[in-house]
C-alpha atoms as a PDB file:
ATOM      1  CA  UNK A   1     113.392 122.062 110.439  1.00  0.00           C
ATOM      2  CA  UNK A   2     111.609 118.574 111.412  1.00  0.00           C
ATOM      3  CA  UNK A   3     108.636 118.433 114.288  1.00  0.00           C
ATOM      4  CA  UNK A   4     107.498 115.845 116.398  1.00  0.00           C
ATOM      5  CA  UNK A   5     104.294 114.859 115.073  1.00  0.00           C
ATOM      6  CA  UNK A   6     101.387 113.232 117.450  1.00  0.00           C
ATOM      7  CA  UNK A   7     100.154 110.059 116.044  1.00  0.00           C
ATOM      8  CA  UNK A   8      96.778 110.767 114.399  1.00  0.00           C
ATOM      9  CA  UNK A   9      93.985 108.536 112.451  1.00  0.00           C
ATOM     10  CA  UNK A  10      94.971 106.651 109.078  1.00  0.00           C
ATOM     11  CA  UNK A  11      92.784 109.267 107.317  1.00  0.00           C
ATOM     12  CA  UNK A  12      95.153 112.153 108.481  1.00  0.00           C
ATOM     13  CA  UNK A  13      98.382 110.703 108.248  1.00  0.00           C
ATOM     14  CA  UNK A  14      99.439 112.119 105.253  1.00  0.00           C
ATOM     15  CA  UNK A  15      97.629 115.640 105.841  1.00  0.00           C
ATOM     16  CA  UNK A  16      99.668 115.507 108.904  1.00  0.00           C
ATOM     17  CA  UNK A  17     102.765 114.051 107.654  1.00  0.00           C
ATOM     18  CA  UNK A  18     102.602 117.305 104.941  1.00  0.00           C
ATOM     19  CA  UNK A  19     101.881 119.830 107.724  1.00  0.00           C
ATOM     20  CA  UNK A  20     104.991 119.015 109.764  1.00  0.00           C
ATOM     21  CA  UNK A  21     107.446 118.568 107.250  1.00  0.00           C
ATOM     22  CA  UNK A  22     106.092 122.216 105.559  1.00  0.00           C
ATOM     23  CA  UNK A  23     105.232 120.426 102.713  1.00  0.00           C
ATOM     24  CA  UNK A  24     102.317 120.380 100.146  1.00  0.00           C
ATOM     25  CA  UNK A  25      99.567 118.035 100.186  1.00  0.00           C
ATOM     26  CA  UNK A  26      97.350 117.637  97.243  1.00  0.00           C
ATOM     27  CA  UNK A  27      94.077 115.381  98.582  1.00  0.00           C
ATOM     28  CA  UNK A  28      92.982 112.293  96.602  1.00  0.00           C
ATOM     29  CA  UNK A  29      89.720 110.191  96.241  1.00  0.00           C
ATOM     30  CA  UNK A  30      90.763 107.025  97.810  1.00  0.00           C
ATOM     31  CA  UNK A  31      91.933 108.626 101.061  1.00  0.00           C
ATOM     32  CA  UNK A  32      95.409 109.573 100.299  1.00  0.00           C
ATOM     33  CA  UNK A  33      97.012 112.494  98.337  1.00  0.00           C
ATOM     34  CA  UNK A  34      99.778 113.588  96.716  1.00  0.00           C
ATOM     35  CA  UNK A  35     102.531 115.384  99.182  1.00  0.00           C
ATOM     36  CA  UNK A  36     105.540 117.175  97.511  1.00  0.00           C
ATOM     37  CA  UNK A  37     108.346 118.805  99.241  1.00  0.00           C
ATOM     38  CA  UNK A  38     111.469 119.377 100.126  1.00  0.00           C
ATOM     39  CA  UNK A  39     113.727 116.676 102.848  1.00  0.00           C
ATOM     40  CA  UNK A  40     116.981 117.845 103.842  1.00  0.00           C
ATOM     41  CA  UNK A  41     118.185 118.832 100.606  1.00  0.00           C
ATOM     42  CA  UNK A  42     116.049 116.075  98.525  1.00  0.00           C
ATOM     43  CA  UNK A  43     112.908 117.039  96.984  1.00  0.00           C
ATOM     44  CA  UNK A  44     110.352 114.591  98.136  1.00  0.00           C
ATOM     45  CA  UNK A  45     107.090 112.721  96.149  1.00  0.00           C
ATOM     46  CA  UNK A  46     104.319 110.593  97.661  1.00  0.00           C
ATOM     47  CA  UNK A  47     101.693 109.480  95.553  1.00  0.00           C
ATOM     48  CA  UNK A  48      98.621 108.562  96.483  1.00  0.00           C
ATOM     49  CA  UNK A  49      98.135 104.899  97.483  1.00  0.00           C
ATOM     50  CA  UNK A  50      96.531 102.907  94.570  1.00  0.00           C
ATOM     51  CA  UNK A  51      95.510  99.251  94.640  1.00  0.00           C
ATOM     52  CA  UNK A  52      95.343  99.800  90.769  1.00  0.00           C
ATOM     53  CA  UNK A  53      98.891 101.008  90.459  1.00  0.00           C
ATOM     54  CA  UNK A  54     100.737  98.172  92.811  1.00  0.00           C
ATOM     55  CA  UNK A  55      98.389  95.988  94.655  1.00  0.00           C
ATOM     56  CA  UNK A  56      99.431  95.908  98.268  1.00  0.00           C
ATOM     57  CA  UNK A  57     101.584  98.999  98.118  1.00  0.00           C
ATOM     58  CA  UNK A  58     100.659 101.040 101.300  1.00  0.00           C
ATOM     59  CA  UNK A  59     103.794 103.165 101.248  1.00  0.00           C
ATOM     60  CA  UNK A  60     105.810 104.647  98.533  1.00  0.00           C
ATOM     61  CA  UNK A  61     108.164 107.424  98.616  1.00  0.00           C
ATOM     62  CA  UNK A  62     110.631 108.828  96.242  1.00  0.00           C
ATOM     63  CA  UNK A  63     113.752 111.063  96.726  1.00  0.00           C
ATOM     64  CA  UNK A  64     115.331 112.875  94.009  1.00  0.00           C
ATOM     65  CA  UNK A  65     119.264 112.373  94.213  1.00  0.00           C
ATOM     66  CA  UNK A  66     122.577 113.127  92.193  1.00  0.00           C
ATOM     67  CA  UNK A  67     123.780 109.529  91.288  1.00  0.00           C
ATOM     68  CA  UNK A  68     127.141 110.768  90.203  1.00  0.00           C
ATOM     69  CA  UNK A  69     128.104 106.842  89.650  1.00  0.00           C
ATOM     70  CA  UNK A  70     125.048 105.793  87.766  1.00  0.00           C
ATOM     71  CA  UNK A  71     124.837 103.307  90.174  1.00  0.00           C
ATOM     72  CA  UNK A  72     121.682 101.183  90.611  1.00  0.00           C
ATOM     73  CA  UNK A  73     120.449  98.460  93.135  1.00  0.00           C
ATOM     74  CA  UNK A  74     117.531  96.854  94.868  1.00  0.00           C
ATOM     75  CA  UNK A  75     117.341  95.944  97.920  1.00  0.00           C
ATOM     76  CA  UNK A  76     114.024  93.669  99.099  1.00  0.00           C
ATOM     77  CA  UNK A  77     112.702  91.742 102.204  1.00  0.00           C
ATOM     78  CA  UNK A  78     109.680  89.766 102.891  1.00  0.00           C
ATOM     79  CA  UNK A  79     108.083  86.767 101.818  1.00  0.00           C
ATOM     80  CA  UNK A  80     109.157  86.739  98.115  1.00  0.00           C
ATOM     81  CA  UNK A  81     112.597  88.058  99.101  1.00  0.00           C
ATOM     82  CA  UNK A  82     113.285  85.080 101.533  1.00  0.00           C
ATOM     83  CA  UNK A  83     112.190  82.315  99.008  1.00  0.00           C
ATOM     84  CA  UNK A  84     114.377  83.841  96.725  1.00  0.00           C
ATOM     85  CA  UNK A  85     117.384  83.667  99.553  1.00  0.00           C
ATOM     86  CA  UNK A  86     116.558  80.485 100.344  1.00  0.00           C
ATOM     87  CA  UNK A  87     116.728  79.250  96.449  1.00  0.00           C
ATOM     88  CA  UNK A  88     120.151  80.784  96.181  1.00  0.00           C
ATOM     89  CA  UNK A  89     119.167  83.859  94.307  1.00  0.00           C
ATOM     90  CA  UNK A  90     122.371  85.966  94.168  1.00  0.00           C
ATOM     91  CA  UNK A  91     122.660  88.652  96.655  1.00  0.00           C
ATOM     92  CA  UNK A  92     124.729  90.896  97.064  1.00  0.00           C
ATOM     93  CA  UNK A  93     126.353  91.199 100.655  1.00  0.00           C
ATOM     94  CA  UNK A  94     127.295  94.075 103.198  1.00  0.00           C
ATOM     95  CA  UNK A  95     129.267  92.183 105.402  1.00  0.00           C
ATOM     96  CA  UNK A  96     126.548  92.260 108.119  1.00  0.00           C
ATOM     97  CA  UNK A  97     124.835  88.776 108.881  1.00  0.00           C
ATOM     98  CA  UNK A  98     121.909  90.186 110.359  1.00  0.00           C
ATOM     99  CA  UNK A  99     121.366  92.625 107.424  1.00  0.00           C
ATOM    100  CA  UNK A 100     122.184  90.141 104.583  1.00  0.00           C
ATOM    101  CA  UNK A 101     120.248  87.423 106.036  1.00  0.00           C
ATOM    102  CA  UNK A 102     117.018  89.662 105.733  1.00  0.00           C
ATOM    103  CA  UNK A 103     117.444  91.663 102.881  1.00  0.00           C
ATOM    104  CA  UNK A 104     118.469  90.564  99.192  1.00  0.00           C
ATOM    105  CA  UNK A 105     120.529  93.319  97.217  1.00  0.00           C
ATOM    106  CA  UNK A 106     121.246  93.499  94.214  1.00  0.00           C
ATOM    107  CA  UNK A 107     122.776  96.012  91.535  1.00  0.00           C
ATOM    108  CA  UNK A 108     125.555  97.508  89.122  1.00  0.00           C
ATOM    109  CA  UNK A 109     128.585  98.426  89.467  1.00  0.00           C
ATOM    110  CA  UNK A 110     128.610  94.972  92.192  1.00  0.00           C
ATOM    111  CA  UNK A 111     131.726  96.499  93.757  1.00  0.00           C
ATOM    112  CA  UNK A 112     129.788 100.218  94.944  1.00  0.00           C
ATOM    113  CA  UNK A 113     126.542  98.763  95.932  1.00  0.00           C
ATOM    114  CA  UNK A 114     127.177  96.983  99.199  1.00  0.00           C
ATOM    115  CA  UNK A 115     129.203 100.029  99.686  1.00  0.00           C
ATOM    116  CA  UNK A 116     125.790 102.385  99.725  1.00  0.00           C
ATOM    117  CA  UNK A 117     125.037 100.326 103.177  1.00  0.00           C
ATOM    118  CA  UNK A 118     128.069 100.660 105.172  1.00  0.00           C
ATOM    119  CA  UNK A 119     127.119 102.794 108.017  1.00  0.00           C
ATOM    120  CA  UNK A 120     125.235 100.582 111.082  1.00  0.00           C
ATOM    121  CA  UNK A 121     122.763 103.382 111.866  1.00  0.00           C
ATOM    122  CA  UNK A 122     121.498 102.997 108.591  1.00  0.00           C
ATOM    123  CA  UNK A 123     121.577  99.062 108.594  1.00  0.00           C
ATOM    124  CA  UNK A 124     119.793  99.307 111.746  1.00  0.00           C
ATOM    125  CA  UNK A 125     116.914 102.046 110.624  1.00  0.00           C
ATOM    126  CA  UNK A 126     116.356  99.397 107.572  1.00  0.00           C
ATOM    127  CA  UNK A 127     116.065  96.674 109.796  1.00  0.00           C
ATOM    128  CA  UNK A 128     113.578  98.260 112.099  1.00  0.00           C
ATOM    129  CA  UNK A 129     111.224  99.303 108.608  1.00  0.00           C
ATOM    130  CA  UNK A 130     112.050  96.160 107.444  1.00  0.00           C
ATOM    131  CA  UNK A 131     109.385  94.507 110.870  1.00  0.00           C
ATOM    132  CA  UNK A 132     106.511  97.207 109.531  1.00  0.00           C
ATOM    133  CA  UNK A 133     105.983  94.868 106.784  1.00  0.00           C
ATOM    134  CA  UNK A 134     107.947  94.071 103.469  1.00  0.00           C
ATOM    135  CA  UNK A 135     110.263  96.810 102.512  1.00  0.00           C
ATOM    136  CA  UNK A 136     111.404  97.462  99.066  1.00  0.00           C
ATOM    137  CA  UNK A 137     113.748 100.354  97.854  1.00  0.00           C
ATOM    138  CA  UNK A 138     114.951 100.957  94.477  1.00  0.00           C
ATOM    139  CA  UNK A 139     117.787 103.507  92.955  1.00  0.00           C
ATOM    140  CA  UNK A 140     117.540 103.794  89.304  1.00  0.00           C
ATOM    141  CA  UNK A 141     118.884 106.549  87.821  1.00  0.00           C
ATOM    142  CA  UNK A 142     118.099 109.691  89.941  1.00  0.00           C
ATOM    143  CA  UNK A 143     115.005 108.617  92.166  1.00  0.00           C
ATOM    144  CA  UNK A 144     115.527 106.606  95.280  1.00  0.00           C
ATOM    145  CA  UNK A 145     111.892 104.875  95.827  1.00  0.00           C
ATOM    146  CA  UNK A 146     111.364 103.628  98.971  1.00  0.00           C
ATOM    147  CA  UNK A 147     108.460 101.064  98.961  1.00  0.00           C
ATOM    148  CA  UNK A 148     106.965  99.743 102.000  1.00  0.00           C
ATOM    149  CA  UNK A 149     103.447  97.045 102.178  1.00  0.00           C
ATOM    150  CA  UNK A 150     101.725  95.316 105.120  1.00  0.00           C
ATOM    151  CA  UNK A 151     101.777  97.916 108.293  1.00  0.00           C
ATOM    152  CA  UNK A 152     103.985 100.704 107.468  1.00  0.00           C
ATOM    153  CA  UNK A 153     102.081 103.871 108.008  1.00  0.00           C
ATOM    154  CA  UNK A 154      99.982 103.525 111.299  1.00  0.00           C
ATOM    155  CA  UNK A 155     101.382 106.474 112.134  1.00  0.00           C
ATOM    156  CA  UNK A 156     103.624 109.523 111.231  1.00  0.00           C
ATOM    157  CA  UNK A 157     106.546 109.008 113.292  1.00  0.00           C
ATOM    158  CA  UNK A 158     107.048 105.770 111.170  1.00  0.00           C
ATOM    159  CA  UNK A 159     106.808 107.928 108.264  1.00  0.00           C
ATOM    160  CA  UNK A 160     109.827 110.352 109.606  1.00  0.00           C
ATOM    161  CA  UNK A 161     111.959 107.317 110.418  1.00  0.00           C
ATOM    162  CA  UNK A 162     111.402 106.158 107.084  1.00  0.00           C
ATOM    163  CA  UNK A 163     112.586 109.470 105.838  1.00  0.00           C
ATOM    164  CA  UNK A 164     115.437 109.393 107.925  1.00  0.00           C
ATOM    165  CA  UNK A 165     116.631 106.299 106.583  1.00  0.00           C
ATOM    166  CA  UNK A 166     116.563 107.143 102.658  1.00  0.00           C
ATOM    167  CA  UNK A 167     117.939 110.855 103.024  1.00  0.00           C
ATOM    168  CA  UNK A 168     120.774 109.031 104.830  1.00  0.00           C
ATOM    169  CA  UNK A 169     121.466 106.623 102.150  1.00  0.00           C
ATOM    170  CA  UNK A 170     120.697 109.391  99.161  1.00  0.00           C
ATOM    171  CA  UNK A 171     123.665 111.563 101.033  1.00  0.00           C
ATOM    172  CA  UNK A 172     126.317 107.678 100.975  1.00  0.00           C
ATOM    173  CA  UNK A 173     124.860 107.498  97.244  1.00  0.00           C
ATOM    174  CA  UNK A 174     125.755 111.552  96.357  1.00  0.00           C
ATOM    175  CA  UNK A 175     129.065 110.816  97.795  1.00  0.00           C
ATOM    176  CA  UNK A 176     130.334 107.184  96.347  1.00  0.00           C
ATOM    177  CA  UNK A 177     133.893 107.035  95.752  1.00  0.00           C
ATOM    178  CA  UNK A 178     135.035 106.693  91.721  1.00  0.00           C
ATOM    179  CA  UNK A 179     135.740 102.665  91.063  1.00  0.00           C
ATOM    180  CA  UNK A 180     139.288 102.364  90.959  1.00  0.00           C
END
């Protein structure tokens, strides 16, 4: 069962985050930690944030999920994302102008992807991550990596939305229709 969690200082988020999710959280040397557990019915991994790993990443998460269609996809915003768009780097689209104008998507099998982000809740959660700085999130094979840079984690209710958001889309992936 989730919590409310109070917003707390950048060096407790992810004790904090850990604590109200009932997870476990395994302290590291720049600040961060490792937290493992369980989301819905996902198991969850956050590393600890590196500059050595990815330079800018403040934010990754992954979720372990049956990907019954071996489908894969990315789906990126900010800066590099829009001069991409703008260069007519193909995109995938969801049907959504607001979405596809912000994000570019791309993947195989072309026909299932865009159908990962049909539901507008989910659309909209992205959309709101999407303002806390440039979002990135990745299926490829069985982990769903959610990657997030800029202002992402200023607090843990950001953190739960974010969570939210990818255990909604890793149930839509568990459940893709066969291509026909």
């Amino acid at each position: 069962m989730r919590r409310r969690t109070p917003d707390v200082s950048f060096g407790q988020v992810w004790p904090t985050l850990a604590e109200s999710q009932g997870w476990k959280f395994t302290p590291a040397d720049n600040g961060s930690g490792t937290i493992r557990g369980q989301y819905e019915d996902f198991p969850v991994l956050i590393p600890p944030r590196s500059r050595f790993r990815r330079p800018g990443i403040y934010l990754q998460i992954e979720l372990t999920v049956s990907n019954p269609r071996d489908c894969y996809f990315k789906l990126s915003s900010g800066f590099r994302s829009s001069i991409l768009k703008r260069y007519d780097a193909k995109s995938l689209t969801v049907g959504d102008k607001t979405f596809d104008r912000q994000f570019l998507l791309s993947g195989d099998p072309e026909p299932l992807v865009p159908q990962c982000f049909k539901s507008v809740v989910l659309r909209q959660k992205l959309l709101k991550a999407r303002w806390m700085g440039s979002l990135e999130i990745k299926l490829f094979e069985r982990t769903l990596t959610f990657l997030l840079k800029d202002q992402g984690i200023a607090n843990v209710r950001h953190m739960e939305s974010y969570l939210e958001a990818l255990a909604a889309l890793a149930r839509v992936i568990e459940g893709l229709p066969p291509l026909t």
